[in-house]
PDB file of N, CA and C in Angstrom:
ATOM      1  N   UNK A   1      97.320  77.774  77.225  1.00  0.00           N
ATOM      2  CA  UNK A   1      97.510  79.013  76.495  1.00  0.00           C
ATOM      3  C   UNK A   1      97.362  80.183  77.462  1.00  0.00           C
ATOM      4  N   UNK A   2      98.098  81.141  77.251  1.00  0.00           N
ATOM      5  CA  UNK A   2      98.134  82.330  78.410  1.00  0.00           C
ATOM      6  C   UNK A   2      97.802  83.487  77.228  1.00  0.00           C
ATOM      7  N   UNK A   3      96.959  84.326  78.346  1.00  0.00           N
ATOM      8  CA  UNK A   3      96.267  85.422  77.584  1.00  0.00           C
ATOM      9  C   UNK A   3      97.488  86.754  77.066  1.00  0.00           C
ATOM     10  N   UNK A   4      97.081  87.315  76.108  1.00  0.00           N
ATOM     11  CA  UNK A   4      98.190  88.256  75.576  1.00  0.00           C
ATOM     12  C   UNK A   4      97.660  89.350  76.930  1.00  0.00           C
ATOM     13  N   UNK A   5      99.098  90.516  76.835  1.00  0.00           N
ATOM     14  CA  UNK A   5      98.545  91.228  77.850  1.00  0.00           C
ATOM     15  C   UNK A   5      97.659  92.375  77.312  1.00  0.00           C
ATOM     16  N   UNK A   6      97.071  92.493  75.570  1.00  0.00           N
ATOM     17  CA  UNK A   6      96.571  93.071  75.102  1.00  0.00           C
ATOM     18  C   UNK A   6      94.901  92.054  75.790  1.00  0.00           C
ATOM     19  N   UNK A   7      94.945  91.150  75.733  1.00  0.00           N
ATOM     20  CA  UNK A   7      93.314  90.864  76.230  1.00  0.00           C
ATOM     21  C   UNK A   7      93.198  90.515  77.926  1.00  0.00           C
ATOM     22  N   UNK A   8      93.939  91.236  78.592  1.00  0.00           N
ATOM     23  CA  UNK A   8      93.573  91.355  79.978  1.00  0.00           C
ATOM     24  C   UNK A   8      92.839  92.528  80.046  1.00  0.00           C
ATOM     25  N   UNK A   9      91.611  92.112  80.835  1.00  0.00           N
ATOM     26  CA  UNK A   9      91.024  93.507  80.752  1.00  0.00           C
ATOM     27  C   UNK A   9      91.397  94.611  82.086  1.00  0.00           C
ATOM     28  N   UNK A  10      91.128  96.210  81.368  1.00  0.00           N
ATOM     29  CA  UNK A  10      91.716  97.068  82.310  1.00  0.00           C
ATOM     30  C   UNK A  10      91.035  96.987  83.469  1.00  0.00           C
ATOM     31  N   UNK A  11      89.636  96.980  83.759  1.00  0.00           N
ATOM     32  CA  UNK A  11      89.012  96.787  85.021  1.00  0.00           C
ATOM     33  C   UNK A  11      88.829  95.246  85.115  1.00  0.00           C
ATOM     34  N   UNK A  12      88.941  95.226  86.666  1.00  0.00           N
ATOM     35  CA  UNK A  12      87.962  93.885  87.338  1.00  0.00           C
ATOM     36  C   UNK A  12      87.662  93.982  88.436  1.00  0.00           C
ATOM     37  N   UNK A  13      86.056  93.865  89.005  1.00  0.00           N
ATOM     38  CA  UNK A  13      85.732  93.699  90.222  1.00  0.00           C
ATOM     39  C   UNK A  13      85.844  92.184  91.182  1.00  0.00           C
ATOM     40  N   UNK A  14      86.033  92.384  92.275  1.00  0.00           N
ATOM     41  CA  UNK A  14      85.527  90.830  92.930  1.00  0.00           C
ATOM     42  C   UNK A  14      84.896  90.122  92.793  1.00  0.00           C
ATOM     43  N   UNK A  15      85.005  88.866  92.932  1.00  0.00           N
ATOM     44  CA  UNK A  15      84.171  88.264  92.338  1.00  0.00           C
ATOM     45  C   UNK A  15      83.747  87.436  93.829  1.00  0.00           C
ATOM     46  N   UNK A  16      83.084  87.815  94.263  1.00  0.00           N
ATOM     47  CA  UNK A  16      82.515  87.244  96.012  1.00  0.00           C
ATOM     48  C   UNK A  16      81.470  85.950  95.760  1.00  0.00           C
ATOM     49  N   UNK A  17      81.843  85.512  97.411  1.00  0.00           N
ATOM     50  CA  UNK A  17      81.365  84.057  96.819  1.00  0.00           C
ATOM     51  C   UNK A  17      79.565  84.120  97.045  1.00  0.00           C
ATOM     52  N   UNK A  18      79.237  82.717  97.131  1.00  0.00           N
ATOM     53  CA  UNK A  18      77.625  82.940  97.800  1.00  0.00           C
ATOM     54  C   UNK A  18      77.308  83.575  99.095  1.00  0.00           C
ATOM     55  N   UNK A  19      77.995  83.471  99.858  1.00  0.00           N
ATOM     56  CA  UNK A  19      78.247  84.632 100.969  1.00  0.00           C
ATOM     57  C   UNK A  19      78.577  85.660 100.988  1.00  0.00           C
ATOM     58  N   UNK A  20      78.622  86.376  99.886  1.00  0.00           N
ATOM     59  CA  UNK A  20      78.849  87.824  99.485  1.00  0.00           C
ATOM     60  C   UNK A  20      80.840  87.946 100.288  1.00  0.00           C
ATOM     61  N   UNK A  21      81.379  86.688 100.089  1.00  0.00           N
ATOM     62  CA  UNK A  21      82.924  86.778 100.798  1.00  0.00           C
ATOM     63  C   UNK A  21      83.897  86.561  99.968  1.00  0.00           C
ATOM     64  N   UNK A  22      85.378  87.020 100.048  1.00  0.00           N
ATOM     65  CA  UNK A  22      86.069  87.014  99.009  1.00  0.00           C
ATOM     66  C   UNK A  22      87.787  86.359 100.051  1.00  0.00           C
ATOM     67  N   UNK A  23      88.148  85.033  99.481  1.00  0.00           N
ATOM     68  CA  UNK A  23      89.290  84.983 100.182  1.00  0.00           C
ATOM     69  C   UNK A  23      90.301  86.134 100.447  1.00  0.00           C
ATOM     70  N   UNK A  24      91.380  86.143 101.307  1.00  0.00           N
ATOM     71  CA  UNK A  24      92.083  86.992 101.461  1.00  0.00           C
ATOM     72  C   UNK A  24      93.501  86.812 102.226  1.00  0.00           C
ATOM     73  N   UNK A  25      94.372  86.966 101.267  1.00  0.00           N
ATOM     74  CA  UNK A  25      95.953  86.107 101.738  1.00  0.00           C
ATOM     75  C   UNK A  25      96.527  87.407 102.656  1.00  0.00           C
ATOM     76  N   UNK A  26      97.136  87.610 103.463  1.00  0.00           N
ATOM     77  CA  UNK A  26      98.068  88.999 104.107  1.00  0.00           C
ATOM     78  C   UNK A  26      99.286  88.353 103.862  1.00  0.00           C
ATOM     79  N   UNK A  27      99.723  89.290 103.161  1.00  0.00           N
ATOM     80  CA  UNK A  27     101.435  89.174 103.673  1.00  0.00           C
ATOM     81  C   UNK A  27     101.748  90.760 104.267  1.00  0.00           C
ATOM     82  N   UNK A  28     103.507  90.262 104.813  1.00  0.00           N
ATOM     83  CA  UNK A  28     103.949  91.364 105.462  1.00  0.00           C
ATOM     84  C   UNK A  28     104.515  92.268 103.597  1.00  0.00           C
ATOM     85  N   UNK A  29     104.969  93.269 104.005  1.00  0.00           N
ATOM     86  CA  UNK A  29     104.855  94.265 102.735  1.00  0.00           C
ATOM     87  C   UNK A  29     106.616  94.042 102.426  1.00  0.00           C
ATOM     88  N   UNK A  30     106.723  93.940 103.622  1.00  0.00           N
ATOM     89  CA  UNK A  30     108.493  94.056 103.569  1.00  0.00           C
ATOM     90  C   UNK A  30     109.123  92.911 103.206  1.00  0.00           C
ATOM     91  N   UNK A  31     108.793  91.866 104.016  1.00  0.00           N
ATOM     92  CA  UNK A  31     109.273  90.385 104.009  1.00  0.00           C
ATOM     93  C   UNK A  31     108.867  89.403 102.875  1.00  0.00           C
ATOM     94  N   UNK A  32     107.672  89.639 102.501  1.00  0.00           N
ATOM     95  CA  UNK A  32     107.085  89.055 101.339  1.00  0.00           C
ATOM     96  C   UNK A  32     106.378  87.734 102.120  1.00  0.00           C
ATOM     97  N   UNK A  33     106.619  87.545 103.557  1.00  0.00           N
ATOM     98  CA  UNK A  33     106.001  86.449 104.188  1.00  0.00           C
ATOM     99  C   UNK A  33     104.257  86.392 104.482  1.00  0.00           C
ATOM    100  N   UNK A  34     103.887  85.188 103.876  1.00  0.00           N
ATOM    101  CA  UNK A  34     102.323  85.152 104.102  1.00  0.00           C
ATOM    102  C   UNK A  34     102.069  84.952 105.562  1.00  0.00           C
ATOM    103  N   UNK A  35     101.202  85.720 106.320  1.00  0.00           N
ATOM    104  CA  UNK A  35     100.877  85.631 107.790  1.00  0.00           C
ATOM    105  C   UNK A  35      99.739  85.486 108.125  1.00  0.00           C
ATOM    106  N   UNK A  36      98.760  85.251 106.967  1.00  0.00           N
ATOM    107  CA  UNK A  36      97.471  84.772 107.587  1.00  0.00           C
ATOM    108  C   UNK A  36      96.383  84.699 106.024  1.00  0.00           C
ATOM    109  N   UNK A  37      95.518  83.876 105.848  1.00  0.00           N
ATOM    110  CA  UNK A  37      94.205  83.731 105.224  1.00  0.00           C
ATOM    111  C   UNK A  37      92.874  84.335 106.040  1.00  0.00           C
ATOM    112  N   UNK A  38      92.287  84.820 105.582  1.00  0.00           N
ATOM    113  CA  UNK A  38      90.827  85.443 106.053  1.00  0.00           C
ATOM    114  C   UNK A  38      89.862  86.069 105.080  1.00  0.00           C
ATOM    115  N   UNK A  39      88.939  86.051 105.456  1.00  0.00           N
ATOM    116  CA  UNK A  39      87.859  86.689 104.901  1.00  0.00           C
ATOM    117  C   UNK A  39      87.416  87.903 104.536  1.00  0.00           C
ATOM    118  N   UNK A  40      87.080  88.702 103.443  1.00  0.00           N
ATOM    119  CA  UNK A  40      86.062  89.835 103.501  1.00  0.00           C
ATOM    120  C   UNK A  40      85.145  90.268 103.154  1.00  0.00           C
ATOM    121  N   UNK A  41      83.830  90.968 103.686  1.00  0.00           N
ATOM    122  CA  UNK A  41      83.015  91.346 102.795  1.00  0.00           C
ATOM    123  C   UNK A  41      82.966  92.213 101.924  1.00  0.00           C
ATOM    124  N   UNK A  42      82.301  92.795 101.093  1.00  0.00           N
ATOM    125  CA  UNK A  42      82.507  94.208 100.629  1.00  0.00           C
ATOM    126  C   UNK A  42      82.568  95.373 101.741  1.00  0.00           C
ATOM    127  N   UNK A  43      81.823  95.303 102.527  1.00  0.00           N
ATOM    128  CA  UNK A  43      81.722  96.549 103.733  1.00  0.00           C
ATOM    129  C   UNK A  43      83.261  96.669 104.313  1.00  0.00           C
ATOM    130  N   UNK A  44      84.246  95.277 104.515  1.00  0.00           N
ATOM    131  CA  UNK A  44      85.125  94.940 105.624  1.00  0.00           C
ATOM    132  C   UNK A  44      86.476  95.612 104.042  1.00  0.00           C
ATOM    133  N   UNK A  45      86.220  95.569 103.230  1.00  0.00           N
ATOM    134  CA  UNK A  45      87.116  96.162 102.059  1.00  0.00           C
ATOM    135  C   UNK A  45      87.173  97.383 101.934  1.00  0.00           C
ATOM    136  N   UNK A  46      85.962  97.533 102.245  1.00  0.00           N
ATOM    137  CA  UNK A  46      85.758  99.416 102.124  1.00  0.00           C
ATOM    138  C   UNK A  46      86.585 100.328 102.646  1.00  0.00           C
ATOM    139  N   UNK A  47      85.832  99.716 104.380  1.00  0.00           N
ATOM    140  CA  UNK A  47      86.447 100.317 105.202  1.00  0.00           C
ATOM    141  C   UNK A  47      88.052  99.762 105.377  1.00  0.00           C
ATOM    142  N   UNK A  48      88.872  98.968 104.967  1.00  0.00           N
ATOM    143  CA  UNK A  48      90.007  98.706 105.173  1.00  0.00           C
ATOM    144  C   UNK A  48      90.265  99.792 103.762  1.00  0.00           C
ATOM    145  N   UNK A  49      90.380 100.097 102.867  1.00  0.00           N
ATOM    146  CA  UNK A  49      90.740 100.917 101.503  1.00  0.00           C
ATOM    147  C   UNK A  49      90.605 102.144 101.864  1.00  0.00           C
ATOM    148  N   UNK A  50      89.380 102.718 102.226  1.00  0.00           N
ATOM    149  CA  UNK A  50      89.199 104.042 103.736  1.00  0.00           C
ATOM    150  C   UNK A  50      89.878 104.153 104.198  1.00  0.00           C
ATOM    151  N   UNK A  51      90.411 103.697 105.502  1.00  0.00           N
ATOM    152  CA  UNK A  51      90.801 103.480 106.504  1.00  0.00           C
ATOM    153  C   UNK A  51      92.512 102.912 106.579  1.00  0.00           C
ATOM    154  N   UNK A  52      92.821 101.920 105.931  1.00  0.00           N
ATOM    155  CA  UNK A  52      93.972 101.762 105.667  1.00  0.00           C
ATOM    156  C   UNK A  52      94.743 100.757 106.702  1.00  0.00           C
ATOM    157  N   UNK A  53      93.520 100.750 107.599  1.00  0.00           N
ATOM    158  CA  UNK A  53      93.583  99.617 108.346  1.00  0.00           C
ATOM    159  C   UNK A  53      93.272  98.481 108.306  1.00  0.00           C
ATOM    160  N   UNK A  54      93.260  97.173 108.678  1.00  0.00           N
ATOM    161  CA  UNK A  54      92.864  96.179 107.777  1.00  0.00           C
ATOM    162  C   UNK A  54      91.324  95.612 108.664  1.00  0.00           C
ATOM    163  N   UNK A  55      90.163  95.280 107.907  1.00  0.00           N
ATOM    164  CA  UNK A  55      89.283  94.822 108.380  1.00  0.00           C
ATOM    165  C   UNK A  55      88.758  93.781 107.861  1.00  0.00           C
ATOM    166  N   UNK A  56      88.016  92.505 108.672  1.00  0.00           N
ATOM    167  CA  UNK A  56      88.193  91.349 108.159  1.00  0.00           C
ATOM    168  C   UNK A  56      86.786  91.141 108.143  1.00  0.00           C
ATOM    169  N   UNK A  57      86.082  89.997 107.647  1.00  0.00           N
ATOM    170  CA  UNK A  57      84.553  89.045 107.999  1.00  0.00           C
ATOM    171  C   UNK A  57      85.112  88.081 108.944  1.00  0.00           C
ATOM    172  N   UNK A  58      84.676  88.021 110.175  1.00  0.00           N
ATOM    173  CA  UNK A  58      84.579  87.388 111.087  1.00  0.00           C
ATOM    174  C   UNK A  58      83.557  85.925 110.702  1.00  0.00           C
ATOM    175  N   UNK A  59      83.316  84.906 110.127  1.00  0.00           N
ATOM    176  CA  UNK A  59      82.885  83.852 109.766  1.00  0.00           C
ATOM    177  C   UNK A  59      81.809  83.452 110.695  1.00  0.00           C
ATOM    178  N   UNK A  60      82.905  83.040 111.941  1.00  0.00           N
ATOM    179  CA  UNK A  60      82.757  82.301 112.921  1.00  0.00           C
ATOM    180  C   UNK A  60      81.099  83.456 114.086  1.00  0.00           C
ATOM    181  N   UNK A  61      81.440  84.554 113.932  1.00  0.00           N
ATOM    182  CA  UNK A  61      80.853  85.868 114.501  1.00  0.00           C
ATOM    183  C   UNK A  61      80.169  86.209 113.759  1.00  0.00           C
ATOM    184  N   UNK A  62      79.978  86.064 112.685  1.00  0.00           N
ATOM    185  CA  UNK A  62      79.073  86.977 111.874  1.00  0.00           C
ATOM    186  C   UNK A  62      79.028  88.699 111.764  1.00  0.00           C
ATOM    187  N   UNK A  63      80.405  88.959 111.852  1.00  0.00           N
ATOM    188  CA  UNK A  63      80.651  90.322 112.102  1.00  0.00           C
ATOM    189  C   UNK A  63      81.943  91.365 111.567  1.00  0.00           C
ATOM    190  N   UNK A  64      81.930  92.199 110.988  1.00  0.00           N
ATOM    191  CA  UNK A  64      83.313  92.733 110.617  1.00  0.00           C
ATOM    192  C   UNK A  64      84.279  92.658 111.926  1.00  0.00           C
ATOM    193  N   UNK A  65      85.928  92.516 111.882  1.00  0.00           N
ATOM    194  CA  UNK A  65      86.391  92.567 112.501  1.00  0.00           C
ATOM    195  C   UNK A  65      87.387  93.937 112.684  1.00  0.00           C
ATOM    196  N   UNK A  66      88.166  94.738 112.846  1.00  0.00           N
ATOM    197  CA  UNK A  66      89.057  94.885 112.970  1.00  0.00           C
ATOM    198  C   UNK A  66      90.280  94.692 113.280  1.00  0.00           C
ATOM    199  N   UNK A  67      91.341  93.933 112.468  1.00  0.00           N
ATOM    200  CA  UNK A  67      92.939  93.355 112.854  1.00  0.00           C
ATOM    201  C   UNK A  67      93.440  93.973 113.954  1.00  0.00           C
ATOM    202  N   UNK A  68      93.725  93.493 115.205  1.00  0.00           N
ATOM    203  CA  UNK A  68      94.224  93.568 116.481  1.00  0.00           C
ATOM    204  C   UNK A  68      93.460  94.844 117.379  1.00  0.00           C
ATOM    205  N   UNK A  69      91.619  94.847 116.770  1.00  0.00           N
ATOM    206  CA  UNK A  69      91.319  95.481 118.024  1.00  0.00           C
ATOM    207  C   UNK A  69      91.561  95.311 119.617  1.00  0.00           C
ATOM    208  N   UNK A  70      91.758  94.187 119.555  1.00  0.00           N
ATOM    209  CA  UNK A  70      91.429  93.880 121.674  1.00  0.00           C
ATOM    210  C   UNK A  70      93.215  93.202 121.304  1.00  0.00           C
ATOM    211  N   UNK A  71      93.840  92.616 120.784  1.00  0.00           N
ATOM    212  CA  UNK A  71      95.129  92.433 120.829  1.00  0.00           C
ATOM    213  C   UNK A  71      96.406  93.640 120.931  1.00  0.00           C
ATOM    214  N   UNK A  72      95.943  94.274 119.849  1.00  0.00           N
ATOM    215  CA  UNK A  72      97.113  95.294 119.844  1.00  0.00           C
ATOM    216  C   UNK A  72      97.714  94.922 118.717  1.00  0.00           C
ATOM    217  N   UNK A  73      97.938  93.911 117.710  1.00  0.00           N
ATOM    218  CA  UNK A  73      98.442  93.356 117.079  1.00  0.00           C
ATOM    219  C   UNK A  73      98.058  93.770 115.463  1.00  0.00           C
ATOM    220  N   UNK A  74      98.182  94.860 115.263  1.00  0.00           N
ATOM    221  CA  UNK A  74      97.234  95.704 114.039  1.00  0.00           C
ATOM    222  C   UNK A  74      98.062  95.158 112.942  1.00  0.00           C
ATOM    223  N   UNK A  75      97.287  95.616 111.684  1.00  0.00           N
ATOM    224  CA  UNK A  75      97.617  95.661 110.589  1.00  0.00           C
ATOM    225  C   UNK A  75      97.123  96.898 109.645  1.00  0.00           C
ATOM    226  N   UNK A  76      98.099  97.345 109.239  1.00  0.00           N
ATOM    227  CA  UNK A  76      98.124  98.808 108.327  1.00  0.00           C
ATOM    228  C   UNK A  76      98.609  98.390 106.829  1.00  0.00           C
ATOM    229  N   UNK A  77      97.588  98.419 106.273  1.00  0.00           N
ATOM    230  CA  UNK A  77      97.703  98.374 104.386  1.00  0.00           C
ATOM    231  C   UNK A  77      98.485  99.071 103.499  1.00  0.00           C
ATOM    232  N   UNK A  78      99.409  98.349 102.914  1.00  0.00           N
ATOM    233  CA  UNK A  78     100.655  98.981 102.105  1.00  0.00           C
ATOM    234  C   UNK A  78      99.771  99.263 100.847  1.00  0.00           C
ATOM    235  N   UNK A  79      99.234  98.018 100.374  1.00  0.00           N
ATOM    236  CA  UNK A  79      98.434  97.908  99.108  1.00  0.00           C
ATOM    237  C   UNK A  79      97.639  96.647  98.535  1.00  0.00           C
ATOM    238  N   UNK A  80      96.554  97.161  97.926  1.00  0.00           N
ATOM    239  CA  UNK A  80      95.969  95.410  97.613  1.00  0.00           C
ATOM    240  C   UNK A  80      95.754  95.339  96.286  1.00  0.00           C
ATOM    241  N   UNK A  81      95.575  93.929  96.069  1.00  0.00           N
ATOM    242  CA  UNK A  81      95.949  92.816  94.648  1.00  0.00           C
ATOM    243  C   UNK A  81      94.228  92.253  94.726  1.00  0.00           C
ATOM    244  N   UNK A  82      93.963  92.358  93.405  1.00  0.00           N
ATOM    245  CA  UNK A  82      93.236  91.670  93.254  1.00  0.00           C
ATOM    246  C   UNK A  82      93.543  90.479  92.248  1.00  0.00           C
ATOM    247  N   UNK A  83      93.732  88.894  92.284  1.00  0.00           N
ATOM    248  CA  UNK A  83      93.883  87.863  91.217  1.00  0.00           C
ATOM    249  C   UNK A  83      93.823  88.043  90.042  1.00  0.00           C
ATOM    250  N   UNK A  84      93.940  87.624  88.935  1.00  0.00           N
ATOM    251  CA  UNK A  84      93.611  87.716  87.850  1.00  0.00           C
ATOM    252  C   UNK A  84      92.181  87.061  87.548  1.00  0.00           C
ATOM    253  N   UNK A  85      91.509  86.375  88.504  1.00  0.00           N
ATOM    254  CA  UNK A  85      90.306  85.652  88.137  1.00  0.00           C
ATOM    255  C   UNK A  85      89.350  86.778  89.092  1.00  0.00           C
ATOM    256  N   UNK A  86      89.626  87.968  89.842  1.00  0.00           N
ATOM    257  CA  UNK A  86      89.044  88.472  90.979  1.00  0.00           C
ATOM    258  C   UNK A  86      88.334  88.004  91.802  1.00  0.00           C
ATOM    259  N   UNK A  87      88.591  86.595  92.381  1.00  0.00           N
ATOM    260  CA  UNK A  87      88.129  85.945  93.306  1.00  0.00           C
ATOM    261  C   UNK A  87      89.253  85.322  94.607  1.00  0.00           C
ATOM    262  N   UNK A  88      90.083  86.279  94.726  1.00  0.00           N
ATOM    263  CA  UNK A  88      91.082  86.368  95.490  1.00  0.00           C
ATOM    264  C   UNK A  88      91.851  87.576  95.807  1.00  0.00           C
ATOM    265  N   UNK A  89      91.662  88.095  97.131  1.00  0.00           N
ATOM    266  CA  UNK A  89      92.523  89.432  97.393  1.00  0.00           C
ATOM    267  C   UNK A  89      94.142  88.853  97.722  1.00  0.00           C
ATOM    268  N   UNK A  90      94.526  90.223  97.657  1.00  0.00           N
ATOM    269  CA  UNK A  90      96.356  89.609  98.411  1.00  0.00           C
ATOM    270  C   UNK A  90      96.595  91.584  98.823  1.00  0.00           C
ATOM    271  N   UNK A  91      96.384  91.180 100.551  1.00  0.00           N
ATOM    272  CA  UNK A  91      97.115  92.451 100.660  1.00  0.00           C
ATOM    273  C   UNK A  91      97.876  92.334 101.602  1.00  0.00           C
ATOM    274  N   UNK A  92      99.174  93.467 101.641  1.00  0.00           N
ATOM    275  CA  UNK A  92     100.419  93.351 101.780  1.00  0.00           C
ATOM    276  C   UNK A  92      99.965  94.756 102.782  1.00  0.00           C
ATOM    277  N   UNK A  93     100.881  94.376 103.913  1.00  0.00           N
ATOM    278  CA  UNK A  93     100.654  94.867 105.220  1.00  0.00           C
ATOM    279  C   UNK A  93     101.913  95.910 105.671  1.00  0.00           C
ATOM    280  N   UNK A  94     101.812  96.266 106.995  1.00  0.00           N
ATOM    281  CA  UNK A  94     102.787  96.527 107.966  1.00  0.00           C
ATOM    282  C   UNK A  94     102.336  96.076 108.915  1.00  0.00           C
ATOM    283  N   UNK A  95     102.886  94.920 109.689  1.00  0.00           N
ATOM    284  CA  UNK A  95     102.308  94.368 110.991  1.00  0.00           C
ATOM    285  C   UNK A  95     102.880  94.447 111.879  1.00  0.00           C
ATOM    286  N   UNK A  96     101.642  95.140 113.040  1.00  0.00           N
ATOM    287  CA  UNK A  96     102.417  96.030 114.045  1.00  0.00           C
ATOM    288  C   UNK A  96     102.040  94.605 115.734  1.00  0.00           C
ATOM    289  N   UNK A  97     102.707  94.687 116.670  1.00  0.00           N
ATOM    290  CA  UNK A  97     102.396  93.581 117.583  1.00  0.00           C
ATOM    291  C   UNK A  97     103.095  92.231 117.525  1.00  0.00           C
ATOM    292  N   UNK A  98     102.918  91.336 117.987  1.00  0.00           N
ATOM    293  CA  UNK A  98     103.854  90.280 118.101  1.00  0.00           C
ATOM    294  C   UNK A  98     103.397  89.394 117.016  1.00  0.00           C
ATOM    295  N   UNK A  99     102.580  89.516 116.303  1.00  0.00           N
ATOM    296  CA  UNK A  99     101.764  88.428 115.020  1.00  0.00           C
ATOM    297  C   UNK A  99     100.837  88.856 114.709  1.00  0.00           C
ATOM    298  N   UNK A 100     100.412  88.065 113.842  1.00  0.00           N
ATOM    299  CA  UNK A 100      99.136  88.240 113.167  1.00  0.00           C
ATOM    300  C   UNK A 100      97.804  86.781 113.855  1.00  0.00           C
ATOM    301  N   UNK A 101      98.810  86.022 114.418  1.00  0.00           N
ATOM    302  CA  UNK A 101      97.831  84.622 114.522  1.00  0.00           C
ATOM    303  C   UNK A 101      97.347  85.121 115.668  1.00  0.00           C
ATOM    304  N   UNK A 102      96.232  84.277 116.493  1.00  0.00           N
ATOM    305  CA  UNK A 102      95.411  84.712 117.454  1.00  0.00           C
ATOM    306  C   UNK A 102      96.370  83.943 118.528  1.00  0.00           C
ATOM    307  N   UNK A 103      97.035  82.701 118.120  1.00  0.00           N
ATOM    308  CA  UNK A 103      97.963  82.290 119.002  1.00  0.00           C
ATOM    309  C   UNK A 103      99.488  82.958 119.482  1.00  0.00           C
ATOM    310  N   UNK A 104      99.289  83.977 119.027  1.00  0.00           N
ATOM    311  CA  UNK A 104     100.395  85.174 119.766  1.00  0.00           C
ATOM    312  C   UNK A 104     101.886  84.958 118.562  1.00  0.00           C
ATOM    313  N   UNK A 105     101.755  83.848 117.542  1.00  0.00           N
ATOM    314  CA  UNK A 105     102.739  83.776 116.566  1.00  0.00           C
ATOM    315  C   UNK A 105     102.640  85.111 115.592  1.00  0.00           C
ATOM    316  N   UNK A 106     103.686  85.018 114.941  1.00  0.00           N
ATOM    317  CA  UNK A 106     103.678  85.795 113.719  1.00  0.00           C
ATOM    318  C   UNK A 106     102.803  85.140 112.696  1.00  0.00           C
ATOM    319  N   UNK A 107     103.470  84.455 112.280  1.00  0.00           N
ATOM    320  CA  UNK A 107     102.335  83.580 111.286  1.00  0.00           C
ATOM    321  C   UNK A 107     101.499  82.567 111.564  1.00  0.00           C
ATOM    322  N   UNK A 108     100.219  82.829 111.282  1.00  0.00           N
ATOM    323  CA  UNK A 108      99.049  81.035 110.911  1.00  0.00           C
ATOM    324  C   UNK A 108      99.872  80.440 110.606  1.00  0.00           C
ATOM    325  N   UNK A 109     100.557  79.720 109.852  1.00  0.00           N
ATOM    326  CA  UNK A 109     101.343  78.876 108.948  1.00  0.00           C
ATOM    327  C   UNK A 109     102.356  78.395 110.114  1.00  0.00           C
ATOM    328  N   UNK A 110     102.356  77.258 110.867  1.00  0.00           N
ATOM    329  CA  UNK A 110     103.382  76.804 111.543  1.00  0.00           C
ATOM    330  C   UNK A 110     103.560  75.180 111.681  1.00  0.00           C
ATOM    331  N   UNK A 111     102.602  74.931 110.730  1.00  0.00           N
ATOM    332  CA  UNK A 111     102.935  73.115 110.987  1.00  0.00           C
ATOM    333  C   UNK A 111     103.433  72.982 109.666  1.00  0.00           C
ATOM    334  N   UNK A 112     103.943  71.895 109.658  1.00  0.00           N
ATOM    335  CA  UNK A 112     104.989  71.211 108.230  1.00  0.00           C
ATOM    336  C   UNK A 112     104.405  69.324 108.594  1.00  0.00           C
ATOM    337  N   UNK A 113     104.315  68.706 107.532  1.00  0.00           N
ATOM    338  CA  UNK A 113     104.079  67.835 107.321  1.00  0.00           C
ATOM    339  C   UNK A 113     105.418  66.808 108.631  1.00  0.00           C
ATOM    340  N   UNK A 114     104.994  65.833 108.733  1.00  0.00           N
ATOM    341  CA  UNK A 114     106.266  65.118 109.455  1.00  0.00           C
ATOM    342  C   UNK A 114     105.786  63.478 109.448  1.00  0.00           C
ATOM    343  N   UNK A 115     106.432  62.657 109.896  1.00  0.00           N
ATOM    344  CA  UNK A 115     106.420  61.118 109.861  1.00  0.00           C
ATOM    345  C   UNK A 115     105.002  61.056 110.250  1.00  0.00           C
ATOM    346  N   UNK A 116     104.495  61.416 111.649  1.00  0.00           N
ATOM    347  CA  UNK A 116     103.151  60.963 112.303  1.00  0.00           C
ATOM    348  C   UNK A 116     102.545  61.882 112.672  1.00  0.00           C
ATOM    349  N   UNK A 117     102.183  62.924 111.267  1.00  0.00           N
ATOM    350  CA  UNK A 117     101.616  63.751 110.444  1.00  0.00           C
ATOM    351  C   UNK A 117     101.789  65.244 110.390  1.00  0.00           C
ATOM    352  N   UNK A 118     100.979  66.733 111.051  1.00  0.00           N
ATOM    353  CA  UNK A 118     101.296  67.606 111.075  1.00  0.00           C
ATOM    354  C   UNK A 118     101.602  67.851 112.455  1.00  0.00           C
ATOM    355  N   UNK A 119     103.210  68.394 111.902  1.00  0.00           N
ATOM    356  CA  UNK A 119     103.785  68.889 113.281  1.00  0.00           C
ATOM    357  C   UNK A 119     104.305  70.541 113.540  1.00  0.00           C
ATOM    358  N   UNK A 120     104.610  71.060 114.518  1.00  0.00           N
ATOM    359  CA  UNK A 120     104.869  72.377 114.911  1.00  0.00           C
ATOM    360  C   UNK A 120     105.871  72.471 114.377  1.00  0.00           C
ATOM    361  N   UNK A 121     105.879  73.734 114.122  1.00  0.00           N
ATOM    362  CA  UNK A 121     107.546  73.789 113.517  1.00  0.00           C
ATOM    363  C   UNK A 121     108.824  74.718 113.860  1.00  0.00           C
ATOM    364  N   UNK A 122     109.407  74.495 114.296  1.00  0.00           N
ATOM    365  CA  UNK A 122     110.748  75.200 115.092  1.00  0.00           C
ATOM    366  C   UNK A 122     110.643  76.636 115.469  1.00  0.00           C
ATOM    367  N   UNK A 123     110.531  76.997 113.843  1.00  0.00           N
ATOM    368  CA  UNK A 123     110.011  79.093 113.775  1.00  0.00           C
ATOM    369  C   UNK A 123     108.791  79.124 113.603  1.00  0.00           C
ATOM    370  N   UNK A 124     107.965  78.338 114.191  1.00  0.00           N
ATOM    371  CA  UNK A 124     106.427  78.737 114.494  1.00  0.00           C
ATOM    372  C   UNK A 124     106.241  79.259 115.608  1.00  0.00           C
TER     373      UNK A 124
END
């Protein structure tokens, strides 16, 4: 059963996990192509909604990041989505630099399933 759009409610906040973190899909704004999954905290939302630049939770660091500080490889915020369950962002970019991946691609997303298992894939 799907909710009428009379009982969606007008507000919703995030809904962050036990780590005070909230997934986070990027796509490009133009292309509609997804270019990366990452993390944020509330602080790393703020200042990306501020700022307009995109800022991430670093997991691995324990630290806000900024998208292509030491790369060059920025990301500038068209606009963000919050899920219908608010436990998922989706924001839609302008991505400036040769990618978004740390491996100098455009997109994370470059393996495809294959015979003897995940393989690279042509436009990766």
């Amino acid at each position: 059963m799907t909710d009428s759009p009379s009982s969606v409610p007008k507000t919703l906040s995030p809904q962050w996990n036990e780590q005070g973190l909230i997934p986070t899909i990027t796509q490009d704004a133009d292309t509609g192509e997804v270019l990366m999954l990452a993390w944020m905290n509330a602080e790393a939302l703020e200042k990306t909604l501020a700022g307009r630049q995109v800022v991430y939770w670093s997991r691995s660091r324990q630290a806000l990041w900024r998208k292509g500080e030491t790369s060059g490889n920025t990301q500038d915020l068209v606009d963000a989505h919050l899920d219908c369950d608010g436990d998922t962002l989706l924001l839609r970019v302008k991505q400036h630099g040769a990618g978004a991946c740390h491996t100098g691609r455009r997109t994370c997303f470059f393996y495809a399933p294959g015979e003897t298992g995940w393989q690279l894939t042509e436009d990766g």
